[in-house]
C-alpha atoms as a PDB file:
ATOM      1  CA  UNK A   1     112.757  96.809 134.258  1.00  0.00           C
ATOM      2  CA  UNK A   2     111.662  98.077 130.282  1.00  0.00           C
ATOM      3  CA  UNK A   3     108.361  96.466 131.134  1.00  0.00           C
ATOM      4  CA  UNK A   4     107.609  98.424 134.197  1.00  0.00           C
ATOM      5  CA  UNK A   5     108.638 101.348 132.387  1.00  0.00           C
ATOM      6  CA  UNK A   6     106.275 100.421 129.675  1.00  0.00           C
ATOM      7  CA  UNK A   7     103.486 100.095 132.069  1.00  0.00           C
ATOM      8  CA  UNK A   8     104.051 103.417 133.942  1.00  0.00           C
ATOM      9  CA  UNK A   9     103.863 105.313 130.377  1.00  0.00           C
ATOM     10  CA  UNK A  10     101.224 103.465 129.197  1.00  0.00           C
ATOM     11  CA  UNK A  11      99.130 104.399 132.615  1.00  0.00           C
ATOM     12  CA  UNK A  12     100.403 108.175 132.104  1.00  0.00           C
ATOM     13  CA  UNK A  13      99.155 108.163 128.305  1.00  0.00           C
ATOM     14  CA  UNK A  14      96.275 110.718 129.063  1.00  0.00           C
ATOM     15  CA  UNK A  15      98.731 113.473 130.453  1.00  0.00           C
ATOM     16  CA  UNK A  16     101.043 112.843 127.662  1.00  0.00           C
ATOM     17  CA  UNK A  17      98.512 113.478 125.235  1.00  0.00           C
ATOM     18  CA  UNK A  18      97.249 116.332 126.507  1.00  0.00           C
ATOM     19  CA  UNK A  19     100.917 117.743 127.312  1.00  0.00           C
ATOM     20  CA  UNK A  20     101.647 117.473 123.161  1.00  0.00           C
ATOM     21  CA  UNK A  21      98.161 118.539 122.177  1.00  0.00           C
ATOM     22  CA  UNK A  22      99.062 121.918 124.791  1.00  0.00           C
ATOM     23  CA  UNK A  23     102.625 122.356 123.316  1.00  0.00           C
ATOM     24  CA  UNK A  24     101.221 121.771 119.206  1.00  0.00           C
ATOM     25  CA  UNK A  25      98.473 124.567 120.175  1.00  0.00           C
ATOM     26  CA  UNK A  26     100.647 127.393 121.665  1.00  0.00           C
ATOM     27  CA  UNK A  27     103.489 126.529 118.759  1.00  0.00           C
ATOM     28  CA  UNK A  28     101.493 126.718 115.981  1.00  0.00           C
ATOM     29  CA  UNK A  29      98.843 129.122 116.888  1.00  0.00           C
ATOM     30  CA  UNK A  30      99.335 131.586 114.592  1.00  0.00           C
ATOM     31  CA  UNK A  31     100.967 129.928 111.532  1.00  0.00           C
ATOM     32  CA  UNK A  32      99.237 129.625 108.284  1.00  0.00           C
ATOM     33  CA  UNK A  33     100.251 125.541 108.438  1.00  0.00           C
ATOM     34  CA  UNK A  34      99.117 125.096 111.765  1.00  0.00           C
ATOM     35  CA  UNK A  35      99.855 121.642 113.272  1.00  0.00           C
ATOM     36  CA  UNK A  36     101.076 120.260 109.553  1.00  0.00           C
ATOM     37  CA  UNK A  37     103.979 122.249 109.510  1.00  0.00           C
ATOM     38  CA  UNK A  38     105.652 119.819 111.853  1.00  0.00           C
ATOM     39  CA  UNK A  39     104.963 116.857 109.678  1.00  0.00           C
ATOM     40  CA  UNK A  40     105.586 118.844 105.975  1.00  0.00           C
ATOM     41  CA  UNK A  41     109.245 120.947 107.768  1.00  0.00           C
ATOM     42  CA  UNK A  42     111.054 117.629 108.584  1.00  0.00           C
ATOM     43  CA  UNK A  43     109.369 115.928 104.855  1.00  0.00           C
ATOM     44  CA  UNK A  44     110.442 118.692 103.050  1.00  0.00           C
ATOM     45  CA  UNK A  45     113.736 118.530 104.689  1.00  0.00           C
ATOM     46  CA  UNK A  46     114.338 115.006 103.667  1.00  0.00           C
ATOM     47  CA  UNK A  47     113.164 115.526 100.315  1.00  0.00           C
ATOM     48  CA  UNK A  48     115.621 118.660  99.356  1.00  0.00           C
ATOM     49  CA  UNK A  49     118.422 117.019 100.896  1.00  0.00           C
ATOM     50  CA  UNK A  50     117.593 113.269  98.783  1.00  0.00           C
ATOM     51  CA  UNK A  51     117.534 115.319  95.641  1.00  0.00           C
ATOM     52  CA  UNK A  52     120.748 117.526  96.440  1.00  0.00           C
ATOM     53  CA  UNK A  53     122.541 114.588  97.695  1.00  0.00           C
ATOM     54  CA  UNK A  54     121.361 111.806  96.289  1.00  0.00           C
ATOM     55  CA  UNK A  55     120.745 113.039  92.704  1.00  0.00           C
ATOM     56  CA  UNK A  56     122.795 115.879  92.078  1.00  0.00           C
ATOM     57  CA  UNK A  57     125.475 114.669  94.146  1.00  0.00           C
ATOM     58  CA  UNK A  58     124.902 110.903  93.197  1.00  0.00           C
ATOM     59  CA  UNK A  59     125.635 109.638  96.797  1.00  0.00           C
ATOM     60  CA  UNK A  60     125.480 106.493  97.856  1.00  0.00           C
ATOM     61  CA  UNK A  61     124.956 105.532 101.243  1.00  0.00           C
ATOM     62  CA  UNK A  62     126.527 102.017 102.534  1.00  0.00           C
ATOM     63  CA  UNK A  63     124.290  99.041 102.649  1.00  0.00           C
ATOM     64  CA  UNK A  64     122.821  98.233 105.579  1.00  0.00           C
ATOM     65  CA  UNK A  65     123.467  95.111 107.826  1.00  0.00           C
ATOM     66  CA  UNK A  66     120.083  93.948 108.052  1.00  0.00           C
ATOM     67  CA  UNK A  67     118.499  95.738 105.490  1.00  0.00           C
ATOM     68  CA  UNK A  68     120.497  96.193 102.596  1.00  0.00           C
ATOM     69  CA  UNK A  69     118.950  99.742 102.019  1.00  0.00           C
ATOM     70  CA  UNK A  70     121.211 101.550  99.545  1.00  0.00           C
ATOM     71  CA  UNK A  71     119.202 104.294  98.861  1.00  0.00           C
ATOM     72  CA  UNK A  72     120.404 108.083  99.947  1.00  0.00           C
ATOM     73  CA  UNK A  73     116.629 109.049 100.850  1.00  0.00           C
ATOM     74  CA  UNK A  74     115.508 106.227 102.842  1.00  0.00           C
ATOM     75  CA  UNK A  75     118.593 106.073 104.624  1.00  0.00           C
ATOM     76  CA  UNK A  76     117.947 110.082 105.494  1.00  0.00           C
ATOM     77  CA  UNK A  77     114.416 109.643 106.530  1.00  0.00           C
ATOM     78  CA  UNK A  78     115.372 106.626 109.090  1.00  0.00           C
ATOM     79  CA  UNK A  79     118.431 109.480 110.867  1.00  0.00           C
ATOM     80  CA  UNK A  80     117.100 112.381 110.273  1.00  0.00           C
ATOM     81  CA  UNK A  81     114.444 112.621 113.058  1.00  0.00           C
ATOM     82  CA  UNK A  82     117.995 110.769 115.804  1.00  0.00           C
ATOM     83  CA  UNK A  83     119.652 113.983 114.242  1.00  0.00           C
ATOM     84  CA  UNK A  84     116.995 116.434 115.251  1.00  0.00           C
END
């Protein structure tokens, strides 16, 4: 069941910190960034493909059932990190 599931990662949360915390440390150890490269990579991402596509290009993405968003950038930021 989800809720077991729930529980077992929720009892494992320790090791799965640590685990990220090990892999952010060896990626990043020598970048000038450091660990906010993996936060400003996927922003900046969104952000040059919102102006290219949604201002230059004028797209338009459908409206959304529940939402209603419209807008090319919010609709990017909410996929892009599925895509990835």
């Amino acid at each position: 069941m989800v809720i077991d599931e729930v529980k077992s990662i929720w009892a494992s949360r320790d090791v799965l910190w640590n685990l990220t915390l090990r892999e952010l440390r060896s990626k990043y150890r020598r970048s000038f960034l450091g660990w906010s490269w993996s936060m400003l990579n996927p922003l900046a991402t969104v952000g040059i493909f919102g102006f290219v596509f949604g201002v230059i290009f004028g797209a338009k993405a459908p409206s959304g059932d529940p939402s209603g968003i419209t807008d090319f950038t919010s609709v990017n930021l909410c996929t892009r990190p599925a895509w990835n």
